[in-house]
N, C-alpha and C. Protein backbone atom coordinates (compact mmCIF):
# COMPACT_ATOMS: atom_id res chain seq x y z
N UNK A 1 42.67 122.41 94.78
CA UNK A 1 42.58 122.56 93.34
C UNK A 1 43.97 122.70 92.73
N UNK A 2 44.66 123.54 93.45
CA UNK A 2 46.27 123.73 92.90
C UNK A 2 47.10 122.17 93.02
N UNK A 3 46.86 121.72 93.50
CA UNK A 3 47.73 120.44 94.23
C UNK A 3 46.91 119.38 92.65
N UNK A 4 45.55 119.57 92.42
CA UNK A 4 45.41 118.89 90.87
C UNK A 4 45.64 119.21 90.02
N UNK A 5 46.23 120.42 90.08
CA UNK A 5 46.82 120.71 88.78
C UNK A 5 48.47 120.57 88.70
N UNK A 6 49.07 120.81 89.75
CA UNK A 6 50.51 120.42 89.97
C UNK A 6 50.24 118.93 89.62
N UNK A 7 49.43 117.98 89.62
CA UNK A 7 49.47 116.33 89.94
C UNK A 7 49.34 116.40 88.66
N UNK A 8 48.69 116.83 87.64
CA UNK A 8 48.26 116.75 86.46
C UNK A 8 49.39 116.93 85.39
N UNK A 9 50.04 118.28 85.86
CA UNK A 9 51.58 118.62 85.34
C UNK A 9 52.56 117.65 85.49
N UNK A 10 52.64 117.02 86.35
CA UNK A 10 53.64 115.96 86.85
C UNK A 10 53.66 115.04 85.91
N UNK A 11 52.64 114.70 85.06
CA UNK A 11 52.22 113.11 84.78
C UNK A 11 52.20 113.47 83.47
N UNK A 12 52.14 114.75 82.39
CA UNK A 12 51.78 114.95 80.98
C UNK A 12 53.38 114.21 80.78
N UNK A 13 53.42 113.90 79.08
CA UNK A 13 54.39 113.17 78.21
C UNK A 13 55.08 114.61 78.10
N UNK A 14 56.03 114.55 77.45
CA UNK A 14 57.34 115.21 77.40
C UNK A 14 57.89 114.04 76.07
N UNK A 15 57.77 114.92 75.32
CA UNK A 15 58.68 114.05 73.68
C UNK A 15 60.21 115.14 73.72
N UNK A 16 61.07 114.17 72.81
CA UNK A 16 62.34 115.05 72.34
C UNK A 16 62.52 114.68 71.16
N UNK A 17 63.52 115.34 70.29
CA UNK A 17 63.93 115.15 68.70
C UNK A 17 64.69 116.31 68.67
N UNK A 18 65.67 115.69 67.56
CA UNK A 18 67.18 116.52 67.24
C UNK A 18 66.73 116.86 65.81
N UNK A 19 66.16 117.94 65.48
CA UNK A 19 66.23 118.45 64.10
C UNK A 19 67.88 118.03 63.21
N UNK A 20 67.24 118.53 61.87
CA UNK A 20 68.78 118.69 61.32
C UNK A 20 69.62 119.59 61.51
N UNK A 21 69.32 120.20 62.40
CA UNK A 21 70.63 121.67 62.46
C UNK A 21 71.03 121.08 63.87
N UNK A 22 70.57 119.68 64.01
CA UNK A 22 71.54 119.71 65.80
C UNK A 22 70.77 120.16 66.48
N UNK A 23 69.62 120.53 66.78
CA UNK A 23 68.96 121.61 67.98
C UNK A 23 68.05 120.55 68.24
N UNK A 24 68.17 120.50 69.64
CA UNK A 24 67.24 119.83 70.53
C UNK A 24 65.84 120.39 71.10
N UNK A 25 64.77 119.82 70.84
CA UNK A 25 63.35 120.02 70.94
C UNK A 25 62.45 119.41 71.25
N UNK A 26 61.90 120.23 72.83
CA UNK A 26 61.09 118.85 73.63
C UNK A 26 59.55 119.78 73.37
N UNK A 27 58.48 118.80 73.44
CA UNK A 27 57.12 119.44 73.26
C UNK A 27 55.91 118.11 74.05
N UNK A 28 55.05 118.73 74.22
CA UNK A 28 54.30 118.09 74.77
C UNK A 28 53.37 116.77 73.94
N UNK A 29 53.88 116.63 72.80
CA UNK A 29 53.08 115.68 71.67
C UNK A 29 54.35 115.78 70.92
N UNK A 30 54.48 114.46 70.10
CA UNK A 30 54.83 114.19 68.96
C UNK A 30 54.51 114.41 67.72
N UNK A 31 55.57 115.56 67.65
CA UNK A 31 55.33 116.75 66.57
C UNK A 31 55.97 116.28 65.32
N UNK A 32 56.66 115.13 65.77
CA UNK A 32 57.41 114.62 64.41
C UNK A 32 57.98 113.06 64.40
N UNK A 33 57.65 112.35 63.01
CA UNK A 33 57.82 111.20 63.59
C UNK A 33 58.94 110.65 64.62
N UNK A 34 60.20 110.98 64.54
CA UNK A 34 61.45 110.65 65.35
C UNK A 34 61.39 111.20 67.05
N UNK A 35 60.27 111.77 66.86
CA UNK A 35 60.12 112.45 68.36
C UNK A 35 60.25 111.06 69.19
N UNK A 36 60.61 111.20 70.36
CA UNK A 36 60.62 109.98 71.39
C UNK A 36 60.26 110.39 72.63
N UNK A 37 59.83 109.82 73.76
CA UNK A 37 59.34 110.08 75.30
C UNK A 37 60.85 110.71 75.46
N UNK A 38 60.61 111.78 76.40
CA UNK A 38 61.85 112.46 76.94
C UNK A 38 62.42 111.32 78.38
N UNK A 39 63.25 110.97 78.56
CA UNK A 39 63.35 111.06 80.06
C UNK A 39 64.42 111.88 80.74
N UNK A 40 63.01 112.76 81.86
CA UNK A 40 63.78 113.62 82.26
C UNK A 40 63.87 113.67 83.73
N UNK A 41 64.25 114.05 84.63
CA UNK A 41 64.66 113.67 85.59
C UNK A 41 63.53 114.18 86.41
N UNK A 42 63.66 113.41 87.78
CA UNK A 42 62.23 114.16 88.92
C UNK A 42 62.29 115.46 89.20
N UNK A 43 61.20 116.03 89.24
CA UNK A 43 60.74 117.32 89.61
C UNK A 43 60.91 117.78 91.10
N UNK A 44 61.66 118.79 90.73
CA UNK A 44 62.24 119.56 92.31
C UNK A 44 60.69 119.94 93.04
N UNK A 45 60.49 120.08 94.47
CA UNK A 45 59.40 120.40 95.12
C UNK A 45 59.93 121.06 96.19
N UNK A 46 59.02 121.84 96.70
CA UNK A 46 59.47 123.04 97.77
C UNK A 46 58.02 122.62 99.02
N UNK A 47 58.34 122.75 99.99
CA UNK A 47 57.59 122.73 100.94
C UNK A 47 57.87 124.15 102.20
N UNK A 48 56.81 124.20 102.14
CA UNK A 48 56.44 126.19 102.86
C UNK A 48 57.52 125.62 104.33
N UNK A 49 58.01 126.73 104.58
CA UNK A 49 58.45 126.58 106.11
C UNK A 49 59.71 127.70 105.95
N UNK A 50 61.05 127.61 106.92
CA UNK A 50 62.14 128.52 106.86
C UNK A 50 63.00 127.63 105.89
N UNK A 51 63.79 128.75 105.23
CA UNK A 51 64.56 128.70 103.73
C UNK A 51 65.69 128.19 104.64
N UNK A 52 66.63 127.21 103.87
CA UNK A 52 67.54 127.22 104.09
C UNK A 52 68.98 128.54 104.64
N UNK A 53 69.40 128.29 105.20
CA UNK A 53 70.27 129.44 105.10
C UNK A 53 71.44 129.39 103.89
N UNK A 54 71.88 130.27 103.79
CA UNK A 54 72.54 131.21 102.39
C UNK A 54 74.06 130.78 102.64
N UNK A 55 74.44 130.47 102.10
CA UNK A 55 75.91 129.96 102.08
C UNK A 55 76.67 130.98 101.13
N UNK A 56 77.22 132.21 101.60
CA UNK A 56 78.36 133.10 101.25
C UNK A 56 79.41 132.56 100.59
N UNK A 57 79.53 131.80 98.59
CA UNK A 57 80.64 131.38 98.51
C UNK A 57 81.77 132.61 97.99
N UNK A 58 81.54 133.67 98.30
CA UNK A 58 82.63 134.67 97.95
C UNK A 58 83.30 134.74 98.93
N UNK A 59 82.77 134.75 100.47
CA UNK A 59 83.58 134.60 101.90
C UNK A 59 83.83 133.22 101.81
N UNK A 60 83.64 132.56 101.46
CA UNK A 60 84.43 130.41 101.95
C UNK A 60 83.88 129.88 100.80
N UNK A 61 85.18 129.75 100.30
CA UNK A 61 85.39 129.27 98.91
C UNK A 61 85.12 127.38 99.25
N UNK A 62 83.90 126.92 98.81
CA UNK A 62 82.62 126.07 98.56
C UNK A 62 84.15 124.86 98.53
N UNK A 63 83.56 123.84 99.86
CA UNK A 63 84.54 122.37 99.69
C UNK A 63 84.02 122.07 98.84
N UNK A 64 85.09 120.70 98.87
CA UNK A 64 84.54 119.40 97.50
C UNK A 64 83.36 119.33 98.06
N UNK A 65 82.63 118.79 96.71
CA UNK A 65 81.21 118.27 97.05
C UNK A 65 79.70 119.05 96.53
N UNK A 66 80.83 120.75 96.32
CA UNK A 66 79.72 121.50 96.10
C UNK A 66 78.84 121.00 94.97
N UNK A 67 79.29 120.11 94.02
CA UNK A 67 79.14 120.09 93.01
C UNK A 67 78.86 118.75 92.41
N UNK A 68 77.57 118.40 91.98
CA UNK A 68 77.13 117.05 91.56
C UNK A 68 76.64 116.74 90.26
N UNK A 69 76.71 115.91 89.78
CA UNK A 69 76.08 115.26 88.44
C UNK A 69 74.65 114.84 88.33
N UNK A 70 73.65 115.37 88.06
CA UNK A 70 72.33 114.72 88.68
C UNK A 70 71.63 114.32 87.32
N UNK A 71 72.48 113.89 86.15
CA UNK A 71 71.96 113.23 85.51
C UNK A 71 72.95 113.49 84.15
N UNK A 72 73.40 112.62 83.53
CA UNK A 72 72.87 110.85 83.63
C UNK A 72 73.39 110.62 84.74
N UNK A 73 72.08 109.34 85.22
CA UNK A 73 72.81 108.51 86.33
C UNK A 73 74.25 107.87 86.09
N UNK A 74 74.72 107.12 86.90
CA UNK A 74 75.56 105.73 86.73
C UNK A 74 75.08 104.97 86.35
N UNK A 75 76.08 104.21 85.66
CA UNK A 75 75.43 103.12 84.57
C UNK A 75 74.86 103.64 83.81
N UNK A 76 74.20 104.86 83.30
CA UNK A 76 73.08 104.55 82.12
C UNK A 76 73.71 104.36 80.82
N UNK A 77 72.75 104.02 79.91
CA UNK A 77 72.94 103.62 78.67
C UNK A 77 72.37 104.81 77.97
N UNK A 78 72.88 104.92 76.83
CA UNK A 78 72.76 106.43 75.86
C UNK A 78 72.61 105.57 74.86
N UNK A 79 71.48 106.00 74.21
CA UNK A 79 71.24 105.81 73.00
C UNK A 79 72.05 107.26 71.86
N UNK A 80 73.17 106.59 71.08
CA UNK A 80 74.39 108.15 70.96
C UNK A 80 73.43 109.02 69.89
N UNK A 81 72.45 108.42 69.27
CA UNK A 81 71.64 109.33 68.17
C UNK A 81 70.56 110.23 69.23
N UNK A 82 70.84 110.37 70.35
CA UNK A 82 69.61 111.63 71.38
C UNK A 82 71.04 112.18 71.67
N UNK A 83 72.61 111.88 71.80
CA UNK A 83 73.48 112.76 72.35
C UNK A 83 73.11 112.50 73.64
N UNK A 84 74.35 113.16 74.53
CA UNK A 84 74.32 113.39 75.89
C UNK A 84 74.05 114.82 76.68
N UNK A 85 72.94 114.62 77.67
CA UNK A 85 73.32 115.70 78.48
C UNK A 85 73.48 115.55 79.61
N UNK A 86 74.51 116.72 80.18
CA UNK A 86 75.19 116.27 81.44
C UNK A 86 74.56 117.74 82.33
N UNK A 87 74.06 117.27 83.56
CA UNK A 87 73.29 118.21 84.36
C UNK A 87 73.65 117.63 85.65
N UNK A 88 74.15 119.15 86.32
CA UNK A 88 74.88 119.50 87.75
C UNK A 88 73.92 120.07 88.43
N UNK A 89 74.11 119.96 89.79
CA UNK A 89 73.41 120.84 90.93
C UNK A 89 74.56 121.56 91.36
N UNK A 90 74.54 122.64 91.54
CA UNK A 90 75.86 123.19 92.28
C UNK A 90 75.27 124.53 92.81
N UNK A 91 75.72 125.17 93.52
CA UNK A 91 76.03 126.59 94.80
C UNK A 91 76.82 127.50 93.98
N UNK A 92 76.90 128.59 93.06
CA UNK A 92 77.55 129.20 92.54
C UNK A 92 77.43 130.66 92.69
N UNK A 93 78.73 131.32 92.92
CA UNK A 93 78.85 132.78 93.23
C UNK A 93 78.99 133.40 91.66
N UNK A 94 78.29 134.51 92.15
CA UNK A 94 78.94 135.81 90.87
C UNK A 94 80.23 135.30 89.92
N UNK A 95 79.97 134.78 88.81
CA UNK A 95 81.36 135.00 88.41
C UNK A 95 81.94 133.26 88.51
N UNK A 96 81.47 132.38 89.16
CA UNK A 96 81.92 131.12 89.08
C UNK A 96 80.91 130.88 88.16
N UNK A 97 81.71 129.71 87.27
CA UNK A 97 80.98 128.75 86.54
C UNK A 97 81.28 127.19 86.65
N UNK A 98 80.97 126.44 85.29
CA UNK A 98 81.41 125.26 85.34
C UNK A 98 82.09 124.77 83.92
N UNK A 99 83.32 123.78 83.95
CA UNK A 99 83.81 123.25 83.27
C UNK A 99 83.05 121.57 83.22
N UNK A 100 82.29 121.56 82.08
CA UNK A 100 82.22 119.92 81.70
C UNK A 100 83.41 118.70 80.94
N UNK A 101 83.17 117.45 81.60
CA UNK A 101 84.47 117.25 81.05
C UNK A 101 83.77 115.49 80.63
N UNK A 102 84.52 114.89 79.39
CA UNK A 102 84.08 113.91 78.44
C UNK A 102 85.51 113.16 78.84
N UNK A 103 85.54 111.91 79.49
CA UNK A 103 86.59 111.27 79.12
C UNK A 103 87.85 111.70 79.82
N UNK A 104 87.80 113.15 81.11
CA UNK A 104 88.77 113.64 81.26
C UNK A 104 89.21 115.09 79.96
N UNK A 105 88.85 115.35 78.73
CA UNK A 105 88.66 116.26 78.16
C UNK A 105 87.33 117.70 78.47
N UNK A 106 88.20 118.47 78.42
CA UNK A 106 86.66 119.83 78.67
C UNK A 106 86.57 119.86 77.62
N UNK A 107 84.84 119.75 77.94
CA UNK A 107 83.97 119.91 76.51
C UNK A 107 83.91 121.62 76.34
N UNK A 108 83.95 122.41 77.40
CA UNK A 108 83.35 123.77 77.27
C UNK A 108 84.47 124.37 77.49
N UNK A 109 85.36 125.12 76.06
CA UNK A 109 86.63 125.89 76.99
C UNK A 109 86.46 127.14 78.30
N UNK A 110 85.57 127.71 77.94
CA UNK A 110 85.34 128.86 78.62
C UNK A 110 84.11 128.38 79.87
N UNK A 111 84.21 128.47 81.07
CA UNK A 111 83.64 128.62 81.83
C UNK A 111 82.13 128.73 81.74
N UNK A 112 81.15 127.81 82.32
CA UNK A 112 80.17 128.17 81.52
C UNK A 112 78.80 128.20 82.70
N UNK A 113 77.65 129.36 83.00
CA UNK A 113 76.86 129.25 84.33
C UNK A 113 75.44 128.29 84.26
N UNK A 114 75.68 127.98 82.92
CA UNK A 114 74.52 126.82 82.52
C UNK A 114 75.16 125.67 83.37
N UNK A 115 74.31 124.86 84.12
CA UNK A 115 73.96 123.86 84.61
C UNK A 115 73.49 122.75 83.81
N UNK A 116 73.46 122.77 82.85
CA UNK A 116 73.34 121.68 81.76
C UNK A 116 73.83 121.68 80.38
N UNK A 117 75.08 120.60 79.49
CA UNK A 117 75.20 120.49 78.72
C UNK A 117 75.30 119.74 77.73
N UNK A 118 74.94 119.98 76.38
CA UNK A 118 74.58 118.85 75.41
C UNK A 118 75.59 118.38 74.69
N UNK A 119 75.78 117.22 74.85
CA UNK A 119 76.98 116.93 73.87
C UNK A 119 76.37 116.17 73.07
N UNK A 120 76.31 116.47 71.65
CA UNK A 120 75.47 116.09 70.49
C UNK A 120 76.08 114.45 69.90
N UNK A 121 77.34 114.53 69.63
CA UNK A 121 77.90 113.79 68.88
C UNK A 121 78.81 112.56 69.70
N UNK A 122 78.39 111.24 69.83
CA UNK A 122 79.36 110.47 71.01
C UNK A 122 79.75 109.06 70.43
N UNK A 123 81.21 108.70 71.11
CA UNK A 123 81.42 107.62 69.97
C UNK A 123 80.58 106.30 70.99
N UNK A 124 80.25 105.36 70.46
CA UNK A 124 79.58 103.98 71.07
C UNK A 124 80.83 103.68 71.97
N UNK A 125 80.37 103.21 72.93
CA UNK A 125 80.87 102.26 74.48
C UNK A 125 81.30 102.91 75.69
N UNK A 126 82.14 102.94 76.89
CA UNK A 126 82.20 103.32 77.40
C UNK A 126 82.77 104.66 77.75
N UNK A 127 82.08 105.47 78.75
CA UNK A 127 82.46 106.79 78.88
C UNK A 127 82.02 107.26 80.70
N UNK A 128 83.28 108.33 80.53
CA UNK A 128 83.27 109.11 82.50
C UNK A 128 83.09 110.29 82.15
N UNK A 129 81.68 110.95 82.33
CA UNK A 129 81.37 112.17 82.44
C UNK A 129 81.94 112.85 83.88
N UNK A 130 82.17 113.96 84.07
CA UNK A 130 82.18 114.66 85.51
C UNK A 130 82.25 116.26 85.00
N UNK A 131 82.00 117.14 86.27
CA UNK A 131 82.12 118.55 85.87
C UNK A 131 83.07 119.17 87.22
N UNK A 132 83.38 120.63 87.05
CA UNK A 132 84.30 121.08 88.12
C UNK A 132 83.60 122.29 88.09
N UNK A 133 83.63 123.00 89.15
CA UNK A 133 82.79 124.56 89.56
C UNK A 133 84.28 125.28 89.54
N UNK A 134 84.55 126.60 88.70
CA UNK A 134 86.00 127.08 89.00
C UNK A 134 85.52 128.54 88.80
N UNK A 135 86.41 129.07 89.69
CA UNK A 135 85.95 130.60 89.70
C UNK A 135 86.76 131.59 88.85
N UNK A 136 87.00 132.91 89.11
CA UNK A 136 86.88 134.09 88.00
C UNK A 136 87.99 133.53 87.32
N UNK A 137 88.98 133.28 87.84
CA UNK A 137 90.54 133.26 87.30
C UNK A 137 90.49 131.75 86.70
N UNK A 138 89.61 131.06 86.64
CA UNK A 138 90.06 129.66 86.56
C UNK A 138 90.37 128.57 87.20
N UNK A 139 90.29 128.73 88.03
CA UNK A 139 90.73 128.01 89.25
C UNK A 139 89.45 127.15 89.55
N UNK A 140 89.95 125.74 89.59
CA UNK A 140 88.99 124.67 90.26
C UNK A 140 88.87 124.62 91.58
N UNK A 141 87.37 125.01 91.82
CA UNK A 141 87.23 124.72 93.28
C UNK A 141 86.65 123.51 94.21
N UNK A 142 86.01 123.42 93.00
CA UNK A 142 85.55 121.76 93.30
C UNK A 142 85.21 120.91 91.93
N UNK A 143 85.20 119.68 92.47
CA UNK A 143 84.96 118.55 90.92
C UNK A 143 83.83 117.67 91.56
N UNK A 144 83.02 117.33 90.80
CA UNK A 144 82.05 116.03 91.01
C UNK A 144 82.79 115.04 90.94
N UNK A 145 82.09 114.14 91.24
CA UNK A 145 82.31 112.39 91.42
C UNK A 145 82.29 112.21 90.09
N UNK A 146 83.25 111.40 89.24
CA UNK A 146 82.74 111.18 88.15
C UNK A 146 81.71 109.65 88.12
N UNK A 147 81.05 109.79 86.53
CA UNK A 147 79.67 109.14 86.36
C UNK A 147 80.11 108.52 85.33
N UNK A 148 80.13 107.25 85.25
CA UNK A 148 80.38 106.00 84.07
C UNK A 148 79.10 105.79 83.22
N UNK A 149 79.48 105.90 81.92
CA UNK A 149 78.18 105.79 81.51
C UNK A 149 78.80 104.85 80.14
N UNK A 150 77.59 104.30 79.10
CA UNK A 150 77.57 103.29 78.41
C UNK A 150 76.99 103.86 77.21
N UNK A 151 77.75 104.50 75.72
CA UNK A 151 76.77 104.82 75.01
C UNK A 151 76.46 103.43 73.48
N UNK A 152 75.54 103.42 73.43
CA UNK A 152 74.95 102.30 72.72
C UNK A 152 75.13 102.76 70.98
N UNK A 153 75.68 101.76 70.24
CA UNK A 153 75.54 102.20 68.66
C UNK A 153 74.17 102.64 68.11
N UNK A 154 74.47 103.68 66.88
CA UNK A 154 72.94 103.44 66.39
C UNK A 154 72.17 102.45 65.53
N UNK A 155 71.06 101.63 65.83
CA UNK A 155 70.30 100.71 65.10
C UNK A 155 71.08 101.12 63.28
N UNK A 156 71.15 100.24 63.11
CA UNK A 156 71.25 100.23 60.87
C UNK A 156 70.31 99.92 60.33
């Protein structure tokens, strides 16, 4: 019975829309005409058994790699009137965060432990998202691969 209702969850619509104050808002119906299908990335799943083991990054400061882009893909195309968001997987200790970066510019001055960020406003054509995990002092400990992406003008 649980496994039809997880299957059921999997498959409902997911809309988004950018009010006028800039704030992003996803709901299960189209609550407003500009609402659009979200696309959002696959759903993490867990299967019963032994947990991974625990990786101590306060004792061994986390190689390259810790740190990935898991959406937007490569290549994608942005429609620039939904904005961009840029979403990492990363391993983070007490006190580490992440720097997002547009073009080689940080979007976020201050260190930030959100795993996902919106960049509202983007100019049309090409663009290299990437992020870096840096700990208390600032210090980069690792950087993602950067991700080429394509943002598209808006319709007139």
């Amino acid at each position: 019975m649980l496994s039809l209702l997880l299957a059921t969850a999997v498959q409902a619509d997911v809309y988004r829309w950018t009010d006028k104050n800039g704030v992003v808002h996803y709901a299960d119906k189209p609550l407003v005409p500009e609402a659009k299908p979200a696309d959002l990335p696959n759903l993490q799943t867990y299967q019963a058994g032994s947990p991974p083991p625990l990786i101590d990054l306060a004792a061994t400061p986390p190689a390259r790699g810790l740190i990935n882009i898991s959406s937007p893909a490569s290549g994608a195309s942005i429609d620039d009137a939904d904005g961009l968001t840029i979403e990492v997987a990363t391993e983070m200790a007490d006190g580490q965060g992440v720097v997002y970066y547009l073009d080689g510019a940080a979007q976020n001055k201050t260190p930030t432990p959100s795993t996902a960020l919106l960049i509202s406003s983007l100019k049309p054509g090409a663009h290299t998202v990437t992020a870096a995990l840096v700990d208390t002092s600032g210090h980069e400990l690792a950087r993602a691969a950067p991700v080429k992406i394509s943002v598209k003008p808006a319709p007139h």
